[in-house]
N, C-alpha and C. Protein backbone atom coordinates (compact mmCIF):
# COMPACT_ATOMS: atom_id res chain seq x y z
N UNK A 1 -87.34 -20.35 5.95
CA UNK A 1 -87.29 -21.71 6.41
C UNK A 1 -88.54 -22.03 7.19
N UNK A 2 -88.70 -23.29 6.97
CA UNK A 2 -90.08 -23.77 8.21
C UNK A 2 -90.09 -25.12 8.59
N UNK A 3 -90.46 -25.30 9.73
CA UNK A 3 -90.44 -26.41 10.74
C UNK A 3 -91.49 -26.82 11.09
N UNK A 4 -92.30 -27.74 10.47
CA UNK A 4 -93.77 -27.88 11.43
C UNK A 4 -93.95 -28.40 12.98
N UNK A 5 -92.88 -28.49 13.29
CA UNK A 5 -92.91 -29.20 14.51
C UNK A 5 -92.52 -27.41 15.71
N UNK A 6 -92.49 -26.47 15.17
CA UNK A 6 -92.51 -25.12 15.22
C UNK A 6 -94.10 -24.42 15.00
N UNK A 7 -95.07 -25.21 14.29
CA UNK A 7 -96.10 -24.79 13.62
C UNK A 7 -96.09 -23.53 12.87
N UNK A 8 -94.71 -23.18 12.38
CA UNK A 8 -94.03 -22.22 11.35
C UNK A 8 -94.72 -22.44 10.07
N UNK A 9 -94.60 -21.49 8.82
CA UNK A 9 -94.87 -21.27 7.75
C UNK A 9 -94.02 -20.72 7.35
N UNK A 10 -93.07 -21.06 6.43
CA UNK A 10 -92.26 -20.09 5.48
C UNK A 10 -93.09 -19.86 4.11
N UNK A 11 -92.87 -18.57 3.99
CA UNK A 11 -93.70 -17.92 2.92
C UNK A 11 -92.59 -16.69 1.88
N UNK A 12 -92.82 -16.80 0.60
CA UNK A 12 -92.08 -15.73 -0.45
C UNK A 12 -93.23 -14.88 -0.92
N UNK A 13 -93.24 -13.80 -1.04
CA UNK A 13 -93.70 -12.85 -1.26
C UNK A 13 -93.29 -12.86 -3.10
N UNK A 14 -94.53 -12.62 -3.99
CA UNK A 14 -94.47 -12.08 -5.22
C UNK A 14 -95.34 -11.12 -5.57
N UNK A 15 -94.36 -9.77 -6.02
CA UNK A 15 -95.28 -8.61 -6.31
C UNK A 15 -95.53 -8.93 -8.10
N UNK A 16 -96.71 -8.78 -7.95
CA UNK A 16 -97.15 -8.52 -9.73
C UNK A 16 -97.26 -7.18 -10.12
N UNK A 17 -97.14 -6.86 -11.33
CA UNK A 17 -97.68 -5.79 -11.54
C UNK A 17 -97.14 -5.45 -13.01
N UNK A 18 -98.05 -4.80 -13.53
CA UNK A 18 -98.16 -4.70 -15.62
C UNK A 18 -96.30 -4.01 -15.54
N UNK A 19 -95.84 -3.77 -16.86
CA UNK A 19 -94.89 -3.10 -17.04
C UNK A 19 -95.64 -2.05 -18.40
N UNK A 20 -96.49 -1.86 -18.29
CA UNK A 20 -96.91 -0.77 -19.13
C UNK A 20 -98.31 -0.47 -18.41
N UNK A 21 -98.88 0.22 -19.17
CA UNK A 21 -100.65 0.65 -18.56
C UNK A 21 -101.64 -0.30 -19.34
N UNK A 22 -101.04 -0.77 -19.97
CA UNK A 22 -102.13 -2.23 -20.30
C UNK A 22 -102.36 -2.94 -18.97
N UNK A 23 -103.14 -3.87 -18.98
CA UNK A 23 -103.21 -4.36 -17.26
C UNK A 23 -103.50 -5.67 -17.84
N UNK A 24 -103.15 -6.82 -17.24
CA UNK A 24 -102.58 -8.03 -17.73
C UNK A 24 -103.84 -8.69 -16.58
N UNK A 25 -104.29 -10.26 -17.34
CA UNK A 25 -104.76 -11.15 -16.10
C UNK A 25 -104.01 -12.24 -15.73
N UNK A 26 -103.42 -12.41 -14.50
CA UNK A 26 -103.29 -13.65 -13.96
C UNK A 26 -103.69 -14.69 -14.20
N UNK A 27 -103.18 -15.21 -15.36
CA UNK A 27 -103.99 -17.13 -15.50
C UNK A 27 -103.46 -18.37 -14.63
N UNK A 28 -102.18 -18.19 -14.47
CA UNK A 28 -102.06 -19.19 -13.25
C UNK A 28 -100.78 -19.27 -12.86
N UNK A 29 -100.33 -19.43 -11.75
CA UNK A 29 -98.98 -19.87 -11.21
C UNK A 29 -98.62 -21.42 -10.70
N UNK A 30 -96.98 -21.51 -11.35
CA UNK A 30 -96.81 -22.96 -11.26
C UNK A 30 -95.47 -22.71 -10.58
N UNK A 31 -95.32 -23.72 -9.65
CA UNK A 31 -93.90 -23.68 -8.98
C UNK A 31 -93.13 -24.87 -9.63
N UNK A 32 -92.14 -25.20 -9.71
CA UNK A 32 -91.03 -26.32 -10.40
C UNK A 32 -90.38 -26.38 -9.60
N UNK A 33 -90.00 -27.40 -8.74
CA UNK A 33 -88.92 -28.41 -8.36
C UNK A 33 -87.41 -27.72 -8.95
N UNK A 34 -86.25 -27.80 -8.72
CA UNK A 34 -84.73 -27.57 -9.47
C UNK A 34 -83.99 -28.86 -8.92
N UNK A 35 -84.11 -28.39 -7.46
CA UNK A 35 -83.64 -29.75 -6.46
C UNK A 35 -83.74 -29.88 -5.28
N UNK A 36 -83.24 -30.79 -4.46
CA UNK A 36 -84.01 -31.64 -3.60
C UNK A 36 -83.05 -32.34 -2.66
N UNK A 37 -82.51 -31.53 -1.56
CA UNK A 37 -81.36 -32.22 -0.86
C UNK A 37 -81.48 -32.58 0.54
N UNK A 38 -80.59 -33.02 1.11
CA UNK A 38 -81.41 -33.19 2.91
C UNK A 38 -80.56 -31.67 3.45
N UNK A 39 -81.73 -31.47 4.61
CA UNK A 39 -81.43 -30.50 5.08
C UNK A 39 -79.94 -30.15 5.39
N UNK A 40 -79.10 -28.74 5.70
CA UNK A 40 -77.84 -28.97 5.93
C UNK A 40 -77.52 -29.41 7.82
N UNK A 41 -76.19 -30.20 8.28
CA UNK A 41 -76.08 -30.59 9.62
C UNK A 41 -75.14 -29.67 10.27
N UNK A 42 -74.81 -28.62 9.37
CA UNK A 42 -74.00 -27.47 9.96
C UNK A 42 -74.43 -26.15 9.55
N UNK A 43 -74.08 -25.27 10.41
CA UNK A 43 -74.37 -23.68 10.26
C UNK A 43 -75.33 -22.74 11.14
N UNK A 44 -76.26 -21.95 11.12
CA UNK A 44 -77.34 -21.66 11.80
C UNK A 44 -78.55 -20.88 11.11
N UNK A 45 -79.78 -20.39 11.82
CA UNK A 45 -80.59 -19.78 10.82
C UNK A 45 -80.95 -18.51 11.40
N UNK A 46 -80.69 -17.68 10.83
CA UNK A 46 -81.65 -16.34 10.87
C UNK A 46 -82.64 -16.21 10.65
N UNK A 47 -83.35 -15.61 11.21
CA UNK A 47 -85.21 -15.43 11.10
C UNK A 47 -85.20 -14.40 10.53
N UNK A 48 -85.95 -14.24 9.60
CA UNK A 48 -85.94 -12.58 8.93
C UNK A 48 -87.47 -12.13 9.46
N UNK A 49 -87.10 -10.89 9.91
CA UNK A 49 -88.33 -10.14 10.36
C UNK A 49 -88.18 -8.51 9.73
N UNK A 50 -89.25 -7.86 10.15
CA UNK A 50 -89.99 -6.29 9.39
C UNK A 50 -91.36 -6.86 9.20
N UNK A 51 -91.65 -5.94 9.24
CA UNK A 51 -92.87 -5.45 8.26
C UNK A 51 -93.39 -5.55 6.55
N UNK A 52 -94.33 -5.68 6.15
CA UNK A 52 -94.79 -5.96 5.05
C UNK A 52 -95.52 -5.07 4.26
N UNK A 53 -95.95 -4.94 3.14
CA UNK A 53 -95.95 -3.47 2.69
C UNK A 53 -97.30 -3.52 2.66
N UNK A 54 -98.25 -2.58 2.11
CA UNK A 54 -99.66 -2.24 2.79
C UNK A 54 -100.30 -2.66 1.56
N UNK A 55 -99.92 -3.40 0.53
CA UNK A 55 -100.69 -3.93 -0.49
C UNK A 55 -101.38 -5.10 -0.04
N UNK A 56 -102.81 -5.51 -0.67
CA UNK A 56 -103.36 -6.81 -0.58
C UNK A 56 -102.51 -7.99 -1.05
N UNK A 57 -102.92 -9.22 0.13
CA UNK A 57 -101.52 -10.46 -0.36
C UNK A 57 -103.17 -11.35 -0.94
N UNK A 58 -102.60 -12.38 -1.54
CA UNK A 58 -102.89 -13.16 -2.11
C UNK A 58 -102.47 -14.82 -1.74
N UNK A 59 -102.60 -15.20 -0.63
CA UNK A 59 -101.96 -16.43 -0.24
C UNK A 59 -102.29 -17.66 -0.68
N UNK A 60 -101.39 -18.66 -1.40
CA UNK A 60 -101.44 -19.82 -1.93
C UNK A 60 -100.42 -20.75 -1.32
N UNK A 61 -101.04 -21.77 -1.17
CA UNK A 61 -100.10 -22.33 -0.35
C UNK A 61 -99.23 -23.60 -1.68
N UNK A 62 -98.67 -24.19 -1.68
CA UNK A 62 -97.48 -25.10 -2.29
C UNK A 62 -97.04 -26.03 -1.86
N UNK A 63 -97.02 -27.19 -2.03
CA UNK A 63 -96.71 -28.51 -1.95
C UNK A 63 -95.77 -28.83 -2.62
N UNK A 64 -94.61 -28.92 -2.34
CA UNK A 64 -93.46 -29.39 -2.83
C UNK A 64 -93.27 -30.45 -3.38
N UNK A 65 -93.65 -31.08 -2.51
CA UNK A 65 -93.75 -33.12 -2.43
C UNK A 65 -94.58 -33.69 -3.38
N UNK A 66 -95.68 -32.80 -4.03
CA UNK A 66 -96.81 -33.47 -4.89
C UNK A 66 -96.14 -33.35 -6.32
N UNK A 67 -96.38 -34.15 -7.34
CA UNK A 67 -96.23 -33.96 -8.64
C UNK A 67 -97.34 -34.08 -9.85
N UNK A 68 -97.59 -32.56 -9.97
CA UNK A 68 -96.47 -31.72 -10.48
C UNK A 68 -96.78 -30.89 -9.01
N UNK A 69 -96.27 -29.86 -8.99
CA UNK A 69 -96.26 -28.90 -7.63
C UNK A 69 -97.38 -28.62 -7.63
N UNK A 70 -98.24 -28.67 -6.02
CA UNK A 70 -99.47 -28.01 -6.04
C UNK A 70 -99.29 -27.09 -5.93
N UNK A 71 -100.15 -25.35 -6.23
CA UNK A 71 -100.22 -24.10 -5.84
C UNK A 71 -101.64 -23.98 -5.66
N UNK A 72 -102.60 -23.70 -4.59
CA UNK A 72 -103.65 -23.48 -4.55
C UNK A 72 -104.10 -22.54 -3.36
N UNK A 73 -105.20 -21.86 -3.75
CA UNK A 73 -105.60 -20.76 -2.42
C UNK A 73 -105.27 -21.21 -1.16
N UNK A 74 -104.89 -20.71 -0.05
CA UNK A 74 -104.64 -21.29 1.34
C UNK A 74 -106.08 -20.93 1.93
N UNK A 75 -106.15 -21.90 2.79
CA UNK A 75 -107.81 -22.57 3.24
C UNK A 75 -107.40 -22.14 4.59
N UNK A 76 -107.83 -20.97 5.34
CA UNK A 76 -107.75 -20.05 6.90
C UNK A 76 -109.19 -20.69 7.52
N UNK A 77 -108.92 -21.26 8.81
CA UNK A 77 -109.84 -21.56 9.85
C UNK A 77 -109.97 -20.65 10.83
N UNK A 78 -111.81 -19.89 10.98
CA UNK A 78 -112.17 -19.07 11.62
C UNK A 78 -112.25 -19.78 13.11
N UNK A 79 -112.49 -18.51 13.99
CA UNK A 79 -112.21 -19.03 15.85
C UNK A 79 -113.66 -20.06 16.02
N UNK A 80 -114.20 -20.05 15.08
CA UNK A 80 -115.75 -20.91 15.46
C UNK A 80 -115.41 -22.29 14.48
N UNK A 81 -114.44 -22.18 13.60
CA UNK A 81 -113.99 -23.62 13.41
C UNK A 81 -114.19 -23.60 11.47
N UNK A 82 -115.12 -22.18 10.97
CA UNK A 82 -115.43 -22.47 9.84
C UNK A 82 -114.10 -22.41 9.10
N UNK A 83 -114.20 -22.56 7.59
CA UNK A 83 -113.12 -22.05 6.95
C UNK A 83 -113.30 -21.65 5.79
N UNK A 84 -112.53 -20.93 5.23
CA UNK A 84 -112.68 -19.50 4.50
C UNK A 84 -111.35 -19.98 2.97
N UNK A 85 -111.61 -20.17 2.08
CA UNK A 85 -110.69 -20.33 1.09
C UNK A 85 -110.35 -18.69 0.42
N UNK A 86 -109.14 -18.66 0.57
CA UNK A 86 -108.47 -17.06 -0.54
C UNK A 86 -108.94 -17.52 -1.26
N UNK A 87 -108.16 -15.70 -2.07
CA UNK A 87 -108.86 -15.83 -3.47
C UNK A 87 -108.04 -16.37 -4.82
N UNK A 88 -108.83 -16.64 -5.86
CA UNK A 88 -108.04 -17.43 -6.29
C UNK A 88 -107.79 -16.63 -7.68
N UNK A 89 -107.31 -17.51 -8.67
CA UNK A 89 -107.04 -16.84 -10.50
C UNK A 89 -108.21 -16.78 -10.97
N UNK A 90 -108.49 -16.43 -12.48
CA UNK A 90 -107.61 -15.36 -12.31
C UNK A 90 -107.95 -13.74 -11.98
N UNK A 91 -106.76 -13.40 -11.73
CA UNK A 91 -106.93 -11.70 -11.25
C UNK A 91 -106.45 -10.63 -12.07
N UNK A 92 -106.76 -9.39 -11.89
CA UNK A 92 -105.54 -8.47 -12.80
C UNK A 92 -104.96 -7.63 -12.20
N UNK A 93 -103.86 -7.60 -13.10
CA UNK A 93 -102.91 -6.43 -11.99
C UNK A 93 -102.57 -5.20 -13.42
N UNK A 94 -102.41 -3.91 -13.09
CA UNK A 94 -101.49 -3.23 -13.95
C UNK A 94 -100.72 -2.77 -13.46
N UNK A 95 -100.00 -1.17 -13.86
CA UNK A 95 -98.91 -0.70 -13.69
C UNK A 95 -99.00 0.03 -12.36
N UNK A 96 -100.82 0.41 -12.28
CA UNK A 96 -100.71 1.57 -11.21
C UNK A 96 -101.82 0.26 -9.96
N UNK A 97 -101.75 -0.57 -10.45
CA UNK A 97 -102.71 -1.47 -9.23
C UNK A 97 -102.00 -3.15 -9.55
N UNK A 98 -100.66 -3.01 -8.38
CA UNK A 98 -100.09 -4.51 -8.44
C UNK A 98 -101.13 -5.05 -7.73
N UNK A 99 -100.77 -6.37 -7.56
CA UNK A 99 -101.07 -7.67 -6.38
C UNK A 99 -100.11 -8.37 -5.89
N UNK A 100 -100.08 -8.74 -4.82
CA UNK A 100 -98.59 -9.26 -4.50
C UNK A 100 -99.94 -11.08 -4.11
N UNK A 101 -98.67 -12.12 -4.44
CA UNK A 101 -98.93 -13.03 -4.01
C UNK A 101 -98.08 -13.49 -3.07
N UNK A 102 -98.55 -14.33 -1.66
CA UNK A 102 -97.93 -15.15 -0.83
C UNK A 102 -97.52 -16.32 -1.10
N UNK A 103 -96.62 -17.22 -1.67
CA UNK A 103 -96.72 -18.59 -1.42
C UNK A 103 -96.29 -19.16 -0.33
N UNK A 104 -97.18 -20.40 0.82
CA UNK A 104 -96.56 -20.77 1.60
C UNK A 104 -96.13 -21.67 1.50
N UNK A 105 -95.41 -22.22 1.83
CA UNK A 105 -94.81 -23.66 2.16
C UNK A 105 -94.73 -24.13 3.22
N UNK A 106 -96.20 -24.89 4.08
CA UNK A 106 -96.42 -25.30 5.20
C UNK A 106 -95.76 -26.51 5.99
N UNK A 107 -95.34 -27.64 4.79
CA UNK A 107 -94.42 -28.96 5.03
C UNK A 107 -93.55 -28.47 4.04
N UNK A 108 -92.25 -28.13 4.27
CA UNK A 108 -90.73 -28.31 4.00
C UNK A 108 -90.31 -29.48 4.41
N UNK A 109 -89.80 -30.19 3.08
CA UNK A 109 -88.90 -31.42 3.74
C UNK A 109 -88.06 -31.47 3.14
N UNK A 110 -86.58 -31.06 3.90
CA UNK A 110 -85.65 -30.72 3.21
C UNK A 110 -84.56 -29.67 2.68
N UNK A 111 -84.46 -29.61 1.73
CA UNK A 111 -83.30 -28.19 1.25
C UNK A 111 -84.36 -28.15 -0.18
N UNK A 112 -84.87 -27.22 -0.87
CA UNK A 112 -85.32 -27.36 -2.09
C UNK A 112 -85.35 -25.81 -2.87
N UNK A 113 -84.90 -26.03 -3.97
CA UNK A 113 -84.62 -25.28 -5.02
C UNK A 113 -85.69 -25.32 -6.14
N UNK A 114 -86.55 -24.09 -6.37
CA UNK A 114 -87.46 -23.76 -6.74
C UNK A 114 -87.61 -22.83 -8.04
N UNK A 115 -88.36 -22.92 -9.05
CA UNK A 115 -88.53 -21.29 -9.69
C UNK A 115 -90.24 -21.34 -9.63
N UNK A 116 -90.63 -20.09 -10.51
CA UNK A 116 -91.88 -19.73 -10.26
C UNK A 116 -92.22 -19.23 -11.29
N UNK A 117 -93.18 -19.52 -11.96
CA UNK A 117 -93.56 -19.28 -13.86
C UNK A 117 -95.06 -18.98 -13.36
N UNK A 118 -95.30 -17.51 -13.95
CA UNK A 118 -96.44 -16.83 -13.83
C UNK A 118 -97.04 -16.67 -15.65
N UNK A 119 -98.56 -17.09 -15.78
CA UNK A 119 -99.09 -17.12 -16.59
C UNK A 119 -100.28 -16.08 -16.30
N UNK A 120 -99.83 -15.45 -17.76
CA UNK A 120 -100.91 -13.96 -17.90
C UNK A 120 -101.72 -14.00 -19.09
N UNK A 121 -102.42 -13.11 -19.50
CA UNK A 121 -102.93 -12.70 -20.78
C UNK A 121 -103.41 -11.14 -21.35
N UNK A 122 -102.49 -10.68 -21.64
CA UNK A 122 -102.91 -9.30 -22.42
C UNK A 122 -103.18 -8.65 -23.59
N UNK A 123 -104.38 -8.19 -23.81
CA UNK A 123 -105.29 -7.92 -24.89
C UNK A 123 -105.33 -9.45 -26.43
N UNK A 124 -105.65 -10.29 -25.41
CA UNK A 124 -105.79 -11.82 -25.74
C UNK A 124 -105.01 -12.53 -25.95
N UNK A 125 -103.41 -11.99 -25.68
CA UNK A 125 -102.48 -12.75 -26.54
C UNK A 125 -101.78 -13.80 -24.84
N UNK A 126 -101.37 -15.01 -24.85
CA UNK A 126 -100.59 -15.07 -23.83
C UNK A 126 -99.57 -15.04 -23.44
N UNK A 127 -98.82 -14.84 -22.45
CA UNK A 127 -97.24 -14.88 -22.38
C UNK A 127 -96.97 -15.55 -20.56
N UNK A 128 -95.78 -15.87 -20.23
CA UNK A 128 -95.51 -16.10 -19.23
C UNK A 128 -94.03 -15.53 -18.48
N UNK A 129 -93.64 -15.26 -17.69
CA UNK A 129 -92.54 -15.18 -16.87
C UNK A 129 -92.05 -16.35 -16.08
N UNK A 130 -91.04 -16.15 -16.11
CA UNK A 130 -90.22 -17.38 -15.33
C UNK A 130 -89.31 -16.83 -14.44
N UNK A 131 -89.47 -16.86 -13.00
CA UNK A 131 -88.67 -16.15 -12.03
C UNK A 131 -88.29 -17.55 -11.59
N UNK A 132 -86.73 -17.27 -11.66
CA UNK A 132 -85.54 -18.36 -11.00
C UNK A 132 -84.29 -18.21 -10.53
N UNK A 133 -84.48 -16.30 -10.00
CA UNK A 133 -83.25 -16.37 -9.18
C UNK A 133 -81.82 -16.27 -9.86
N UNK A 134 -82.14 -15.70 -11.64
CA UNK A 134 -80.99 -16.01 -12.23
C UNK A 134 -80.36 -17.38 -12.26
N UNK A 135 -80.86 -18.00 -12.56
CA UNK A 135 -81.10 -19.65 -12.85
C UNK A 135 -80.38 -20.46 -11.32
N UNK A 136 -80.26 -19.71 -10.36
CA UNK A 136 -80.06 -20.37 -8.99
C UNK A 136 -81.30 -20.88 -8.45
N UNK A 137 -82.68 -20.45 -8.77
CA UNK A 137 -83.86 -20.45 -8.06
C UNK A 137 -84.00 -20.19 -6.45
N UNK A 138 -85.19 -20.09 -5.99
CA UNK A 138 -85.27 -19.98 -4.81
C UNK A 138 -85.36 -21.08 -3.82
N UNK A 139 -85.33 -20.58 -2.64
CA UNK A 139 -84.85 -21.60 -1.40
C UNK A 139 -85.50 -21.88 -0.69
N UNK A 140 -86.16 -22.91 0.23
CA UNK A 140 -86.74 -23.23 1.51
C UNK A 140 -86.26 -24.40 1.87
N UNK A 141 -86.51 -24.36 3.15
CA UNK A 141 -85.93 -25.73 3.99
C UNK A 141 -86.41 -26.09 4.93
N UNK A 142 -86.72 -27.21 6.05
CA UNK A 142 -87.04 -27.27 7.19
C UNK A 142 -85.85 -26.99 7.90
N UNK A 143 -86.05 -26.44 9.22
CA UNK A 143 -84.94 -26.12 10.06
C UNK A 143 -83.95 -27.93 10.23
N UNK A 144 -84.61 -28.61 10.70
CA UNK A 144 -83.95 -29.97 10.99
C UNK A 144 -83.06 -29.17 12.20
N UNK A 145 -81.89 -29.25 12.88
CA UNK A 145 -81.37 -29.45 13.92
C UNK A 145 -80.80 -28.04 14.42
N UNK A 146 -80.78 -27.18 13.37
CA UNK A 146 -80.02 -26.06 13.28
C UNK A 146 -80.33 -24.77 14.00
N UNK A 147 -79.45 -24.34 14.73
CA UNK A 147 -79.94 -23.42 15.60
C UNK A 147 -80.26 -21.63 15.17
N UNK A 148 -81.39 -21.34 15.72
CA UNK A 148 -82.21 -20.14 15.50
C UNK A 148 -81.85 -18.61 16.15
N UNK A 149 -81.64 -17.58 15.08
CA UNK A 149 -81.69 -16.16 16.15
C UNK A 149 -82.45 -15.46 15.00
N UNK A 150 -83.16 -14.35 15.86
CA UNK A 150 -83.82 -13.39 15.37
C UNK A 150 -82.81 -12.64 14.95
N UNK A 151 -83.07 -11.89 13.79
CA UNK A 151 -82.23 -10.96 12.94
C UNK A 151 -81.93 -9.81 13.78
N UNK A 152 -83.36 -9.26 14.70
CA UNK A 152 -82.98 -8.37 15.98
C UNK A 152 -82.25 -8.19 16.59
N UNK A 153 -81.93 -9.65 17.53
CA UNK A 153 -80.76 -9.43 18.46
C UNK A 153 -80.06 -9.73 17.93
N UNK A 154 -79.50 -10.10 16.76
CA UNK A 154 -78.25 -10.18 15.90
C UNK A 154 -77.47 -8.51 15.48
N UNK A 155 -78.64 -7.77 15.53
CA UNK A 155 -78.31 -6.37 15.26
C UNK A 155 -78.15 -5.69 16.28
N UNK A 156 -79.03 -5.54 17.31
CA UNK A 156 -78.74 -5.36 18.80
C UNK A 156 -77.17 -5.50 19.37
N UNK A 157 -76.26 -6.64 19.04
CA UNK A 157 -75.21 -6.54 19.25
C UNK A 157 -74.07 -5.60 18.77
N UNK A 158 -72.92 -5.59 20.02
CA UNK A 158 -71.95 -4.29 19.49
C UNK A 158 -70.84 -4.69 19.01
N UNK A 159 -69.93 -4.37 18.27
CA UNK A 159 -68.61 -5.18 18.05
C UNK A 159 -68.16 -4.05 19.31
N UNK A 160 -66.91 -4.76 19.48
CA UNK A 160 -65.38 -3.96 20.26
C UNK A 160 -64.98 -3.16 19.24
């Protein structure tokens, strides 16, 4: 979930990587819309925290709101003010050298239901994947009113 009024980023993690020793290139990623609801006015949110695994990320940020969905390198501002664009498509990944990509989603507005269709090309031919969660797709939201705990002290606690 993310809140800009938090100056939060919610971000999904996608690992790539070949399913054989051919090694595939990244031609492009597209996010799709499913749906589009107002935030919920009951319940609460968990923050998910850990650690992240020691592979190189790839951060693109996502625009929900634009049509068709933007996905483009995320643009990082250095302490002297410059700025620095990631890297972009395409890339390759194989079996023994993934890439994981970040997508962020900096303005959430809303409840929104997502999938994620990755475009490759191996030994010239193309193909694509379509990750959707088993046709539920994935989730982000702005917090809107709903109250926050770290997953920590949620675990920290003892039952009787």
């Amino acid at each position: 979930m993310a809140d800009p009024q938090w100056g939060e980023v919610v971000s999904a993690p996608v690992t790539l990587q070949a399913k054989t020793d051919q090694s595939i290139v990244v031609t492009g990623v597209r996010v799709d819309v499913i749906t589009t609801e107002s935030v919920p006015t009951t319940g609460q949110v968990i923050d998910a925290e850990g650690c992240g695994s020691g592979i190189d990320v790839r951060p693109f940020d996502v625009d929900l709101a634009s049509q068709p969905v933007s996905v483009k390198p995320t643009v990082t501002k250095a302490a002297d003010g410059s700025q620095k664009r990631g890297p972009d498509l395409p890339f390759k990944v194989s079996s023994q050298d993934p890439e994981q990509l970040e997508l962020r989603f900096p303005s959430v507005q809303g409840d929104v239901r997502f999938s994620i269709t990755v475009d490759w090309v191996s030994e010239g031919k193309p193909g694509s994947v379509k990750l959707d969660n088993g046709g539920a797709g994935f989730r982000v939201m702005g917090l809107g009113g709903l109250p926050r705990h770290p997953l920590s002290a949620l675990l920290k606690q003892t039952t009787p």
